[in-house]
PDB file of N, CA and C in Angstrom:
ATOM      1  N   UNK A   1     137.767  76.640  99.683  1.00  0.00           N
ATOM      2  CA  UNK A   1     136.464  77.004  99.146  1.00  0.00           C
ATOM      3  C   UNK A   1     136.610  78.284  98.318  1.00  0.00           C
ATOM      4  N   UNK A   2     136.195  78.531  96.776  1.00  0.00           N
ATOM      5  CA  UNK A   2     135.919  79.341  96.238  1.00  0.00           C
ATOM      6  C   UNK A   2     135.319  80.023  96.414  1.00  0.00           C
ATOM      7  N   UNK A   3     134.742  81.576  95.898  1.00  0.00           N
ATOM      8  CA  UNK A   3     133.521  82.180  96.438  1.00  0.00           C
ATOM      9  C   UNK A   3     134.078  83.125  95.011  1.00  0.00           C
ATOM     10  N   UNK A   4     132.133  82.833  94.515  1.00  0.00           N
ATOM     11  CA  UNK A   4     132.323  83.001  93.048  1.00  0.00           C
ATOM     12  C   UNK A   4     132.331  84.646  93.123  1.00  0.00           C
ATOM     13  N   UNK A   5     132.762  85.752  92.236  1.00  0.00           N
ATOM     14  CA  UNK A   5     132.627  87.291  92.261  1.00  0.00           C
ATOM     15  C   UNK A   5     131.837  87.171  91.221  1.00  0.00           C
ATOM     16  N   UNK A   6     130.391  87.869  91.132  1.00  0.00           N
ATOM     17  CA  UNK A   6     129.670  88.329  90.543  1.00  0.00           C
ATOM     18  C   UNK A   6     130.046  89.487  89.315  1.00  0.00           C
ATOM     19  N   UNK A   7     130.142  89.606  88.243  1.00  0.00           N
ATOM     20  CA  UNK A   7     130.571  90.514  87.622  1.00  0.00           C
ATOM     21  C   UNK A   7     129.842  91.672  87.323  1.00  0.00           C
ATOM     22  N   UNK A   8     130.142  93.131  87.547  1.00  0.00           N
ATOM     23  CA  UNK A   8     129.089  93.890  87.829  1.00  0.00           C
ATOM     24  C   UNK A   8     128.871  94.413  86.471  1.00  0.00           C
ATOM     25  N   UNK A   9     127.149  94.231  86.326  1.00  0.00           N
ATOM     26  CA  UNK A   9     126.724  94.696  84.660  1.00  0.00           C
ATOM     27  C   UNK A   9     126.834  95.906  84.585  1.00  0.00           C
ATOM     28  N   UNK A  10     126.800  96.930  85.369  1.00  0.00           N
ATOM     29  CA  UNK A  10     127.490  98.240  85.119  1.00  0.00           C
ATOM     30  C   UNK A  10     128.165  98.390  84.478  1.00  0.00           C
ATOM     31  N   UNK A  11     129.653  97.804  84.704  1.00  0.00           N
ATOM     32  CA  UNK A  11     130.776  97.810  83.878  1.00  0.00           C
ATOM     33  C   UNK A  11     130.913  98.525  82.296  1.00  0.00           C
ATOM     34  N   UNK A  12     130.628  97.352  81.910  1.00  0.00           N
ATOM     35  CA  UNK A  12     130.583  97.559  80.272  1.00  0.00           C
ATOM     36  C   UNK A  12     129.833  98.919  79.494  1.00  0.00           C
ATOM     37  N   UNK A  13     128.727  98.985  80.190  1.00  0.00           N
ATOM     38  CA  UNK A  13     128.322 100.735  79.932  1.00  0.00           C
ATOM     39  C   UNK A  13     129.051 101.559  80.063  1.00  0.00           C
ATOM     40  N   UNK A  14     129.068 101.611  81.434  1.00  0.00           N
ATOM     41  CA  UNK A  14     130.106 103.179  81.818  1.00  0.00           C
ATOM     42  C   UNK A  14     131.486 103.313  80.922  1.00  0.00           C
ATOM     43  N   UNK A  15     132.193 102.131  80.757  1.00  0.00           N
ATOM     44  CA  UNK A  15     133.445 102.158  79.928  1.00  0.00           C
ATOM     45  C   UNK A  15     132.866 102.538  78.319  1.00  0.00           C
ATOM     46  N   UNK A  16     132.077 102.227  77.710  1.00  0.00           N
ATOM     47  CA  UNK A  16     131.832 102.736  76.651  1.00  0.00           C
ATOM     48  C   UNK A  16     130.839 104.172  76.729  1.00  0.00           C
ATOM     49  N   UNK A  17     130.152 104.414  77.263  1.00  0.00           N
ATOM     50  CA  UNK A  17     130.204 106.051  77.502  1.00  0.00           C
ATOM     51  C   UNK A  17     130.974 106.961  77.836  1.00  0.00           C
ATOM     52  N   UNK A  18     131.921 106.684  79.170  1.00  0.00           N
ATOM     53  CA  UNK A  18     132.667 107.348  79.524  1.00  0.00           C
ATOM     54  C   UNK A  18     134.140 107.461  78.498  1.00  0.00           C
ATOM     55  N   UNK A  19     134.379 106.188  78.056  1.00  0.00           N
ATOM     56  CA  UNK A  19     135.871 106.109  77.925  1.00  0.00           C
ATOM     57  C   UNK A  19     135.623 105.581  76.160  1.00  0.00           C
ATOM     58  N   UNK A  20     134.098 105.197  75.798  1.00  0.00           N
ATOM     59  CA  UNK A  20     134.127 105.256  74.477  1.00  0.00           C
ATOM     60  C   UNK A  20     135.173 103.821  74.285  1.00  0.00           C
ATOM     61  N   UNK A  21     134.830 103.150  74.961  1.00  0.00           N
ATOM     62  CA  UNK A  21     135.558 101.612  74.995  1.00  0.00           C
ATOM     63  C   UNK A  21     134.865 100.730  73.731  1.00  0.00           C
ATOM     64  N   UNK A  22     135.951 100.565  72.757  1.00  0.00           N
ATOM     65  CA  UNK A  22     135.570  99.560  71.894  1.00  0.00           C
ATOM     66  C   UNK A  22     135.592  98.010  71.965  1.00  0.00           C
ATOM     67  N   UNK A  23     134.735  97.304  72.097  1.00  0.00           N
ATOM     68  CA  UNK A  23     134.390  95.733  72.075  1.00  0.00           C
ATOM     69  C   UNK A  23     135.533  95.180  70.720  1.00  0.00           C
ATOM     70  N   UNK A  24     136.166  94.081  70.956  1.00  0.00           N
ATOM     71  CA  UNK A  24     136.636  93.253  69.730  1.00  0.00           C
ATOM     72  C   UNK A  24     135.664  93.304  68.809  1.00  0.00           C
ATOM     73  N   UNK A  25     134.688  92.078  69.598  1.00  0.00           N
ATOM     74  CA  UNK A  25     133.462  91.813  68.343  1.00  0.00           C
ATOM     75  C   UNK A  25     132.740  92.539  68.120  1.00  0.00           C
ATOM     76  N   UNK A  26     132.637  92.990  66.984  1.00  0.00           N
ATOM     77  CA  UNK A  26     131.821  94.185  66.684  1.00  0.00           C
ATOM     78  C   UNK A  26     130.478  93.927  66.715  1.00  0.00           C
ATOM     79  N   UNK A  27     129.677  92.710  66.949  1.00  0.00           N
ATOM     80  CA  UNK A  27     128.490  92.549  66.883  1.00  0.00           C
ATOM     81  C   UNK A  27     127.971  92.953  68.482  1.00  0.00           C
ATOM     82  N   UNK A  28     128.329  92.482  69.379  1.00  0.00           N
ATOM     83  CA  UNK A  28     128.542  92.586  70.505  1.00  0.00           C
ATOM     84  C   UNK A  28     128.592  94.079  71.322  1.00  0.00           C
ATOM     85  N   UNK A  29     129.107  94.566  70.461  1.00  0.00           N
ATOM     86  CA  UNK A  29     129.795  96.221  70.320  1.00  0.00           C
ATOM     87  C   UNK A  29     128.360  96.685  70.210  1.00  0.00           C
ATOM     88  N   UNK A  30     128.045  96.521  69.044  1.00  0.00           N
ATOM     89  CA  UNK A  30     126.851  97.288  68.753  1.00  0.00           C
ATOM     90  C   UNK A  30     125.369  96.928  69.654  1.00  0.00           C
ATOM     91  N   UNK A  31     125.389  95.745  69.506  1.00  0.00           N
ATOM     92  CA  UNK A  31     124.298  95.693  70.676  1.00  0.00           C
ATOM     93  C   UNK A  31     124.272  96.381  71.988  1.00  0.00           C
ATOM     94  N   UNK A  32     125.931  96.165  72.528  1.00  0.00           N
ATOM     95  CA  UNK A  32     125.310  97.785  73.714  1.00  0.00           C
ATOM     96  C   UNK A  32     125.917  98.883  73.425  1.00  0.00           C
ATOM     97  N   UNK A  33     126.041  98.869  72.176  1.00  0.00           N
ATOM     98  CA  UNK A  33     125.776 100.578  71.993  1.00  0.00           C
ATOM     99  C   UNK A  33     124.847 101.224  71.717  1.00  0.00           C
ATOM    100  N   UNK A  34     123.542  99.793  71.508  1.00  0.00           N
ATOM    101  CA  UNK A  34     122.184 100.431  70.820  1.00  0.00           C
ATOM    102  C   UNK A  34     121.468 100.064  72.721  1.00  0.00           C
ATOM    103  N   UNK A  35     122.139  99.571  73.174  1.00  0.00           N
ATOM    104  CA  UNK A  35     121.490  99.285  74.606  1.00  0.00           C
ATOM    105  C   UNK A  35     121.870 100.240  75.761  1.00  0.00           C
ATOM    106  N   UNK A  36     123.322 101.248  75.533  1.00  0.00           N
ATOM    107  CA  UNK A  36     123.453 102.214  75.941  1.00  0.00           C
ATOM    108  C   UNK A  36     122.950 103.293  75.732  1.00  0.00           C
ATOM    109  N   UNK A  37     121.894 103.553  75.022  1.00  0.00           N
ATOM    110  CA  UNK A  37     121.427 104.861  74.158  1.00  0.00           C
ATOM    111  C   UNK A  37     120.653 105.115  75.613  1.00  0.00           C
ATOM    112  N   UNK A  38     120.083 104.441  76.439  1.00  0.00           N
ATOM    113  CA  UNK A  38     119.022 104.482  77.117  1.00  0.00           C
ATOM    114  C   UNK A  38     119.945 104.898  78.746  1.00  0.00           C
ATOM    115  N   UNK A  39     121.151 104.710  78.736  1.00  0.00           N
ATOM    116  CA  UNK A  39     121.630 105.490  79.705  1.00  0.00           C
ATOM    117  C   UNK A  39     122.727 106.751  80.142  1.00  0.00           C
ATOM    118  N   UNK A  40     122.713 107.148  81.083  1.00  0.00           N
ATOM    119  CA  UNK A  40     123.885 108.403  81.138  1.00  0.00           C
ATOM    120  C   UNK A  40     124.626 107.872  82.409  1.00  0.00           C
ATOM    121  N   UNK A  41     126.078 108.592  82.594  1.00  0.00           N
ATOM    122  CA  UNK A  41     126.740 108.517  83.304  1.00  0.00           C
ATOM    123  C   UNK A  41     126.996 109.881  83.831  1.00  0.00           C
ATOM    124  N   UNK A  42     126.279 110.039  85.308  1.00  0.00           N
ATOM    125  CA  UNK A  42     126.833 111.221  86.092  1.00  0.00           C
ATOM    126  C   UNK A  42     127.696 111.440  87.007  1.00  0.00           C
ATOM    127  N   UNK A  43     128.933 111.816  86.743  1.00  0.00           N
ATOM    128  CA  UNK A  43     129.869 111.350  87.793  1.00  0.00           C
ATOM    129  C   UNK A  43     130.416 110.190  87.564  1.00  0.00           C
ATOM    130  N   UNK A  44     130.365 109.281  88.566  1.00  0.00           N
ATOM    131  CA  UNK A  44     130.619 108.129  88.260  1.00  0.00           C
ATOM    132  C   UNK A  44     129.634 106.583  88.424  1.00  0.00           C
ATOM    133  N   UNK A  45     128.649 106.975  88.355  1.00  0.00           N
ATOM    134  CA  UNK A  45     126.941 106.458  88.918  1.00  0.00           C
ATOM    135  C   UNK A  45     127.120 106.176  87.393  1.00  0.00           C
ATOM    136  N   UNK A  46     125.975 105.270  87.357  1.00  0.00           N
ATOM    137  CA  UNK A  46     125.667 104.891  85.513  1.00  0.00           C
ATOM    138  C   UNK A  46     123.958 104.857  85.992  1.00  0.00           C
ATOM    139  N   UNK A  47     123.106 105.906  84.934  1.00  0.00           N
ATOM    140  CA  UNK A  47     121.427 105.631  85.733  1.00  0.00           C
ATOM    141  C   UNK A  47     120.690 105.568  83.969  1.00  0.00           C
ATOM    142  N   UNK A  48     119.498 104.782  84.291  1.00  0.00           N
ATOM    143  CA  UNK A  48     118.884 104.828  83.113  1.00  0.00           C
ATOM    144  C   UNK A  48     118.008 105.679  83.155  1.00  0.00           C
ATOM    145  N   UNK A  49     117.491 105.602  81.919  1.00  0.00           N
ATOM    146  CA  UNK A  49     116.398 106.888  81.491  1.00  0.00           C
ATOM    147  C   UNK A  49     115.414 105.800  81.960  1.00  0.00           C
ATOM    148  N   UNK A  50     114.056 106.224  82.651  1.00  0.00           N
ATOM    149  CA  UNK A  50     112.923 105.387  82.631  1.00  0.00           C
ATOM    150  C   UNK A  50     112.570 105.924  81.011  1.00  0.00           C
ATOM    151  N   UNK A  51     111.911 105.002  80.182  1.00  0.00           N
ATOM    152  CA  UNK A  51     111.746 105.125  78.948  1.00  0.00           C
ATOM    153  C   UNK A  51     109.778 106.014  78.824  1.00  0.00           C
ATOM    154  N   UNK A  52     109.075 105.620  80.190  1.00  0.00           N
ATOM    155  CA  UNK A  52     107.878 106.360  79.958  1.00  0.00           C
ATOM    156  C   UNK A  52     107.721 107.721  80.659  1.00  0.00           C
ATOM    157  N   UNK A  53     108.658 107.679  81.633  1.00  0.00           N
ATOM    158  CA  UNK A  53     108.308 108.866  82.383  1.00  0.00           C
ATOM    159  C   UNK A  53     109.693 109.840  82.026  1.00  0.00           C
ATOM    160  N   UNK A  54     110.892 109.477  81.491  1.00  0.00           N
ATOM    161  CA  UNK A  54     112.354 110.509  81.423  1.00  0.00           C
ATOM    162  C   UNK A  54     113.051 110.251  82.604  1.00  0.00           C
ATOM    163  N   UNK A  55     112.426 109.928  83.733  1.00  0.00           N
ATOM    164  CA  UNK A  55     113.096 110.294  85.181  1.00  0.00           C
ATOM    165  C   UNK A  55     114.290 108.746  85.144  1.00  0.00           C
ATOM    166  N   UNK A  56     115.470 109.459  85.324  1.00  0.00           N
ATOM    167  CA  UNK A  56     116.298 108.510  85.763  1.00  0.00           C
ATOM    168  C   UNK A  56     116.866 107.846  87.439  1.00  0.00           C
ATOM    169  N   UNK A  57     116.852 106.757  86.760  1.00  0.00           N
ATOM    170  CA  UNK A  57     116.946 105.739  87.928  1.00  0.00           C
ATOM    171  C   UNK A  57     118.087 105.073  88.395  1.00  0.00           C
ATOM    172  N   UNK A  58     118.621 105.263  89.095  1.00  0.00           N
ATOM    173  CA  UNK A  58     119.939 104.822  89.599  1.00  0.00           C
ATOM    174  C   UNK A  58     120.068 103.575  89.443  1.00  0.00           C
ATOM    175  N   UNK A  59     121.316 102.867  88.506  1.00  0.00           N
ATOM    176  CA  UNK A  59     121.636 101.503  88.593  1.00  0.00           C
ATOM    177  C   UNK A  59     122.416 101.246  89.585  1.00  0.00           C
ATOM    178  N   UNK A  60     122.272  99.893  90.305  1.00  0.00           N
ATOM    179  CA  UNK A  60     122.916  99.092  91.066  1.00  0.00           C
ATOM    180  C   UNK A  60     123.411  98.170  90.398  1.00  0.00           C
ATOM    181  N   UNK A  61     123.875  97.542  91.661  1.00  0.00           N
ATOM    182  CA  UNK A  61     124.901  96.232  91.336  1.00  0.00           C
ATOM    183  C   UNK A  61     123.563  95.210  91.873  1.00  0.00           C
ATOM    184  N   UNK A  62     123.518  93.939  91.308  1.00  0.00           N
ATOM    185  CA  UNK A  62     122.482  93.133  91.736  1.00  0.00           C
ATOM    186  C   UNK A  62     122.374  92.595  92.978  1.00  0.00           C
ATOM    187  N   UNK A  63     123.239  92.513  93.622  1.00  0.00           N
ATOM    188  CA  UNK A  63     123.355  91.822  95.147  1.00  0.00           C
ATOM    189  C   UNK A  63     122.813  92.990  96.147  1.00  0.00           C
ATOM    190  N   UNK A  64     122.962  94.674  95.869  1.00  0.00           N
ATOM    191  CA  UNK A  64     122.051  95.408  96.162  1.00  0.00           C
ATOM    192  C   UNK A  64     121.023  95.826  95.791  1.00  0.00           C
ATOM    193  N   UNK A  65     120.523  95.333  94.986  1.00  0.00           N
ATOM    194  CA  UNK A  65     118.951  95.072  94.437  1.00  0.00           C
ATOM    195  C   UNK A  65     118.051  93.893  94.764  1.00  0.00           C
ATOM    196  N   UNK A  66     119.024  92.923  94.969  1.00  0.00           N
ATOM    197  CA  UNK A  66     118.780  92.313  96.646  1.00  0.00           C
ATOM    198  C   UNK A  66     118.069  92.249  97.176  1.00  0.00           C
ATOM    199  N   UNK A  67     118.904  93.289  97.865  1.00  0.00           N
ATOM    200  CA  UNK A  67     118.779  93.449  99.127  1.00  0.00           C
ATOM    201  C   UNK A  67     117.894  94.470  99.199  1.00  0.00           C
ATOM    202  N   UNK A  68     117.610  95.233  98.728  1.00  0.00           N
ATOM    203  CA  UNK A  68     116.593  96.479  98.218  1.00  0.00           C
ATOM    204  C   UNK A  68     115.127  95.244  97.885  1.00  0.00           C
ATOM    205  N   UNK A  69     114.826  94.044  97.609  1.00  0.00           N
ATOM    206  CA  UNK A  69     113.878  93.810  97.580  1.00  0.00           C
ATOM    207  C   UNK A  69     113.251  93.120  98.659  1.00  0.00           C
ATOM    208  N   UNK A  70     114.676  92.938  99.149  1.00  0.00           N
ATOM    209  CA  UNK A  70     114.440  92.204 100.649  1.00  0.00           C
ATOM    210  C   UNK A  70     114.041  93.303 101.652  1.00  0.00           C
ATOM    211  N   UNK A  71     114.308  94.237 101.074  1.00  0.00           N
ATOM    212  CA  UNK A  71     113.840  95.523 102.181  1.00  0.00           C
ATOM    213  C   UNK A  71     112.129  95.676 101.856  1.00  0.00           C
ATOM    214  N   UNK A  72     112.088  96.125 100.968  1.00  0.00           N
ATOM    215  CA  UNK A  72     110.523  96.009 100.173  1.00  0.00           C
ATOM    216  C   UNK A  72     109.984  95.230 100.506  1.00  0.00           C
ATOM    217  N   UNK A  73     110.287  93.611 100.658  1.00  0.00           N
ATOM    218  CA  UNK A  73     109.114  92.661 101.140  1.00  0.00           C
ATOM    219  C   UNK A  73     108.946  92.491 102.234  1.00  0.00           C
ATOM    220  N   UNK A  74     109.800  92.519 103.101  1.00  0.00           N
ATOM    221  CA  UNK A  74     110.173  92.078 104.301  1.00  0.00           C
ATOM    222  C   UNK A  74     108.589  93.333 105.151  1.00  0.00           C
ATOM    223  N   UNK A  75     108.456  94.485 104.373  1.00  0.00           N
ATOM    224  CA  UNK A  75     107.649  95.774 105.204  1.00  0.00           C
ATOM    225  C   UNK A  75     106.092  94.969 104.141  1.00  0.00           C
ATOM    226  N   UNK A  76     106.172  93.927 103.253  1.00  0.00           N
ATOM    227  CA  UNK A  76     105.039  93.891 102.606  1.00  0.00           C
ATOM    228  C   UNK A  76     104.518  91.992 103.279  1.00  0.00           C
ATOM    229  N   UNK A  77     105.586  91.536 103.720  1.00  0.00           N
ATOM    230  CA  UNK A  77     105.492  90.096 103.885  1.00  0.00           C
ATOM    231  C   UNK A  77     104.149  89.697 104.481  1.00  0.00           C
ATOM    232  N   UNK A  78     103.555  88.378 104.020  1.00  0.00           N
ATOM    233  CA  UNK A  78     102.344  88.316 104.385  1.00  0.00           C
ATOM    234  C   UNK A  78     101.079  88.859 103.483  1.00  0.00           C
ATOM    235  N   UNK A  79     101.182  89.643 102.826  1.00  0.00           N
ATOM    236  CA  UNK A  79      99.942  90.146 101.956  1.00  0.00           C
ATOM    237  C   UNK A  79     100.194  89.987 100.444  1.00  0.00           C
ATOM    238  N   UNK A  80     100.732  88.611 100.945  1.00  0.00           N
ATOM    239  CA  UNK A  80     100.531  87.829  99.204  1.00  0.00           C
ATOM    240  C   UNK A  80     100.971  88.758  97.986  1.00  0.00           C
ATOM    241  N   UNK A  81     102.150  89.277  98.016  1.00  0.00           N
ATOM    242  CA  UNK A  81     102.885  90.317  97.773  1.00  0.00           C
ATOM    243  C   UNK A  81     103.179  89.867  95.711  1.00  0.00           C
ATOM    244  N   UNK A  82     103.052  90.038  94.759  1.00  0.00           N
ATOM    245  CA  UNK A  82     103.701  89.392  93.651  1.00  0.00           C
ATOM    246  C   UNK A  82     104.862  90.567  93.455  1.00  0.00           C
ATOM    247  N   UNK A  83     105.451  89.197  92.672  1.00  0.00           N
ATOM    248  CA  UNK A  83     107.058  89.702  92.322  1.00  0.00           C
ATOM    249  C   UNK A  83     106.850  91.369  91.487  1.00  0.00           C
ATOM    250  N   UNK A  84     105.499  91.287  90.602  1.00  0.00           N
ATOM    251  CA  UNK A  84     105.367  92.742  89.824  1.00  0.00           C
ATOM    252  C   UNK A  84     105.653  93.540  90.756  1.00  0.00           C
ATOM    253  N   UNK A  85     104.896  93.430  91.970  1.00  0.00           N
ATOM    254  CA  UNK A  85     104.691  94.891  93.008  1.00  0.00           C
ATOM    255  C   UNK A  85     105.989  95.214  93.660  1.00  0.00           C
ATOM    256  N   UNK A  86     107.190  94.191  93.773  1.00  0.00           N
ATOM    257  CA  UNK A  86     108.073  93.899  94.109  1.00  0.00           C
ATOM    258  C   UNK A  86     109.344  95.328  93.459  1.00  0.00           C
ATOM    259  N   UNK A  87     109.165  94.732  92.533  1.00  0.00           N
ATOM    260  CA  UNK A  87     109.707  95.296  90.981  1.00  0.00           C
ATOM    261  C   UNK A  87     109.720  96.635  90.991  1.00  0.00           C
ATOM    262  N   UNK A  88     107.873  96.774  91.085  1.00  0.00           N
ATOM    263  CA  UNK A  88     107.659  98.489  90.681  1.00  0.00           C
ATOM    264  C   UNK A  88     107.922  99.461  91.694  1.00  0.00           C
ATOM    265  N   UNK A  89     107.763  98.214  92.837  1.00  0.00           N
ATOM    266  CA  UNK A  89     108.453  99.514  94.229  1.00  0.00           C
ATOM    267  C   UNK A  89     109.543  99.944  93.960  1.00  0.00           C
ATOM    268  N   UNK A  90     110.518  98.823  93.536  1.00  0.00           N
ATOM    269  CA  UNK A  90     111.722  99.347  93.400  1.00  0.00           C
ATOM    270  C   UNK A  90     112.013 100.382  92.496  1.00  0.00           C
ATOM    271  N   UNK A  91     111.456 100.293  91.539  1.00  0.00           N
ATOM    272  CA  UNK A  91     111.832 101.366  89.686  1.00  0.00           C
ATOM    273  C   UNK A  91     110.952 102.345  90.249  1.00  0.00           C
ATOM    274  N   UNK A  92     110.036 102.741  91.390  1.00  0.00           N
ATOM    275  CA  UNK A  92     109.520 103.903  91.647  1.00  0.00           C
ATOM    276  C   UNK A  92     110.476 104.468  92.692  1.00  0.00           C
ATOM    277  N   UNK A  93     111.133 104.081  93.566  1.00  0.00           N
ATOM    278  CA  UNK A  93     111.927 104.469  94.378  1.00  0.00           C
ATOM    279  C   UNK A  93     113.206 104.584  93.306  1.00  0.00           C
ATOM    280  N   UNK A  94     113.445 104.742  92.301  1.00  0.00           N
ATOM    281  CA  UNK A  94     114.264 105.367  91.400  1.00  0.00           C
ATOM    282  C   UNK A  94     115.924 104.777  91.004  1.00  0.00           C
ATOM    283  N   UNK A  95     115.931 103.286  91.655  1.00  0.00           N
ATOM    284  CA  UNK A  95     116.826 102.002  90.963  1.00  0.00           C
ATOM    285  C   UNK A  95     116.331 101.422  90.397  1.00  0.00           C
ATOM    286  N   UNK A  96     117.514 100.811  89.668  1.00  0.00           N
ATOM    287  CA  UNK A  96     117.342  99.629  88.577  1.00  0.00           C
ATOM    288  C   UNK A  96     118.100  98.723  88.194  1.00  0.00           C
ATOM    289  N   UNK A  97     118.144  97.510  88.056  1.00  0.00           N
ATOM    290  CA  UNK A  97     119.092  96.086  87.391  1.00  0.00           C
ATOM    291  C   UNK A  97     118.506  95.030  86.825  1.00  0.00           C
ATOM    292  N   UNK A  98     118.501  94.875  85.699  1.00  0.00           N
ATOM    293  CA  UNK A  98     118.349  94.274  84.710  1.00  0.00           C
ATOM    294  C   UNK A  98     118.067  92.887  85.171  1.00  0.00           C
ATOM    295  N   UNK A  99     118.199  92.143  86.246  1.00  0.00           N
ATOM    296  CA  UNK A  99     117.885  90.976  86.749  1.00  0.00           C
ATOM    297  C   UNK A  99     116.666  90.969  87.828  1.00  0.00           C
ATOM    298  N   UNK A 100     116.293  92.300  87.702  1.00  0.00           N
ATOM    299  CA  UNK A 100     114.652  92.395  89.199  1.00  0.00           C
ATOM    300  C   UNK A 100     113.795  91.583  89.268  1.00  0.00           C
ATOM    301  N   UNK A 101     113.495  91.489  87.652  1.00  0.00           N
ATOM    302  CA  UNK A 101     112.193  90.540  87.781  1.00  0.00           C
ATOM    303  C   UNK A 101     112.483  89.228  88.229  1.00  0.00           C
ATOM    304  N   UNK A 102     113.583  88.616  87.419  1.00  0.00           N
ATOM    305  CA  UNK A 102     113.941  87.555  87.875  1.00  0.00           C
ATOM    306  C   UNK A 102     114.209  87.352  89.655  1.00  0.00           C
ATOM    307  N   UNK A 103     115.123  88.280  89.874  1.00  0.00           N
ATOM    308  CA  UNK A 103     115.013  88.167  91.195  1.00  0.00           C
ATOM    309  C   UNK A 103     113.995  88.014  92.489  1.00  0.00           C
ATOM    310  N   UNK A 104     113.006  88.953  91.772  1.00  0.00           N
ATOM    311  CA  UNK A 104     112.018  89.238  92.706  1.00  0.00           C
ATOM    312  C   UNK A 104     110.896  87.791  93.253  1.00  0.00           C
ATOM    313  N   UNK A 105     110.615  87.087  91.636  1.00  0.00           N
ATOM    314  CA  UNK A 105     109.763  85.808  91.632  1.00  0.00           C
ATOM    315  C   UNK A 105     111.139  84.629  92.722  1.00  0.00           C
ATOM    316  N   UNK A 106     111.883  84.767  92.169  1.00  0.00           N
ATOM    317  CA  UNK A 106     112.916  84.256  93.080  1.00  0.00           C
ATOM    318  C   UNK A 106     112.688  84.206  94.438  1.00  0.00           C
ATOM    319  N   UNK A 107     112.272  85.206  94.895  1.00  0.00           N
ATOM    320  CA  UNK A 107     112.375  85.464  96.769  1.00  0.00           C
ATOM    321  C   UNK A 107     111.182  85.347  96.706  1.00  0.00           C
ATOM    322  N   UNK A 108     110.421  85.748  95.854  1.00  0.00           N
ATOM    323  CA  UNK A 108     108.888  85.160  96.450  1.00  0.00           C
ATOM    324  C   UNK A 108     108.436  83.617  96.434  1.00  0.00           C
ATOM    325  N   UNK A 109     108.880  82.909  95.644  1.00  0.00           N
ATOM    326  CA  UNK A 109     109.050  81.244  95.866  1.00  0.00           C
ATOM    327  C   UNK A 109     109.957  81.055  96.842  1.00  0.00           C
ATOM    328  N   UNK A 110     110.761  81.664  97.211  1.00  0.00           N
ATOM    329  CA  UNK A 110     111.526  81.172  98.629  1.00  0.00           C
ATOM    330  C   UNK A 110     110.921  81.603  99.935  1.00  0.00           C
ATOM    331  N   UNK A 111     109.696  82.775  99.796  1.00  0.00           N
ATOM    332  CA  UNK A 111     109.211  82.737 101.353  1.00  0.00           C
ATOM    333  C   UNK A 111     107.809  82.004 101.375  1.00  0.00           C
ATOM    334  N   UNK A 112     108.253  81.532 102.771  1.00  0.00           N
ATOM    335  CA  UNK A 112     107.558  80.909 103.201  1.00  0.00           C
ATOM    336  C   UNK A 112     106.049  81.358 103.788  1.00  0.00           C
ATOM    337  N   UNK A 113     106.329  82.560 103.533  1.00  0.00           N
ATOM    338  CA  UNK A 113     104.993  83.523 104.589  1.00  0.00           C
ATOM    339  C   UNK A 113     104.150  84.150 103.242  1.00  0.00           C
ATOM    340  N   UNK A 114     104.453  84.131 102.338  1.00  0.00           N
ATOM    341  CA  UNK A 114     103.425  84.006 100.921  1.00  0.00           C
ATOM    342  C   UNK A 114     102.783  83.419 100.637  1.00  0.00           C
TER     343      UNK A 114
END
């Protein structure tokens, strides 16, 4: 049995901020270099700028964003919870991954107590 590894979207940022990593395709290149403008690397953390408030938000890896929503619903389960409120708990508690929303409607069609 295989067991697929998730590839972490972090990656590709931090190497071109930090290390100024050039892409082959240059089209490709440029799209996250115009998609990196919006984050910094401290240490070795990669966090985005929230774009309305400045305050940056720690990126994760998606399998702990997760689990971070599974934490969030699990204390909300039962009060007909939508994936938005899901979301914004999380980006107010100061993470972020590019797959939340998706994720979030995800686990809310999978419980059963919604």
């Amino acid at each position: 049995m295989m067991i697929e590894v998730e590839e972490d979207w972090r990656t590709p940022f931090i190497a071109l901020i930090t290390d100024q990593m050039v892409l082959e395709d240059k089209i490709e290149h440029e799209k996250l270099a115009q998609r990196s403008a919006n984050y910094i690397v401290i240490g070795k953390e990669l966090y985005k700028k929230a774009a309305s408030t400045g305050i940056l938000m720690k990126c994760i890896p998606r399998n702990e964003g997760i689990n971070l929503l599974h934490e969030i619903h699990s204390e909300t389960c039962g009060n007909q919870v939508a994936s938005g409120t899901l979301v914004s708990k999380a980006f107010r508690s100061a993470f972020y991954w590019p797959t939340a929303v998706a994720d979030a409607k995800e686990l809310i069609q999978r419980c059963k107590g919604c």
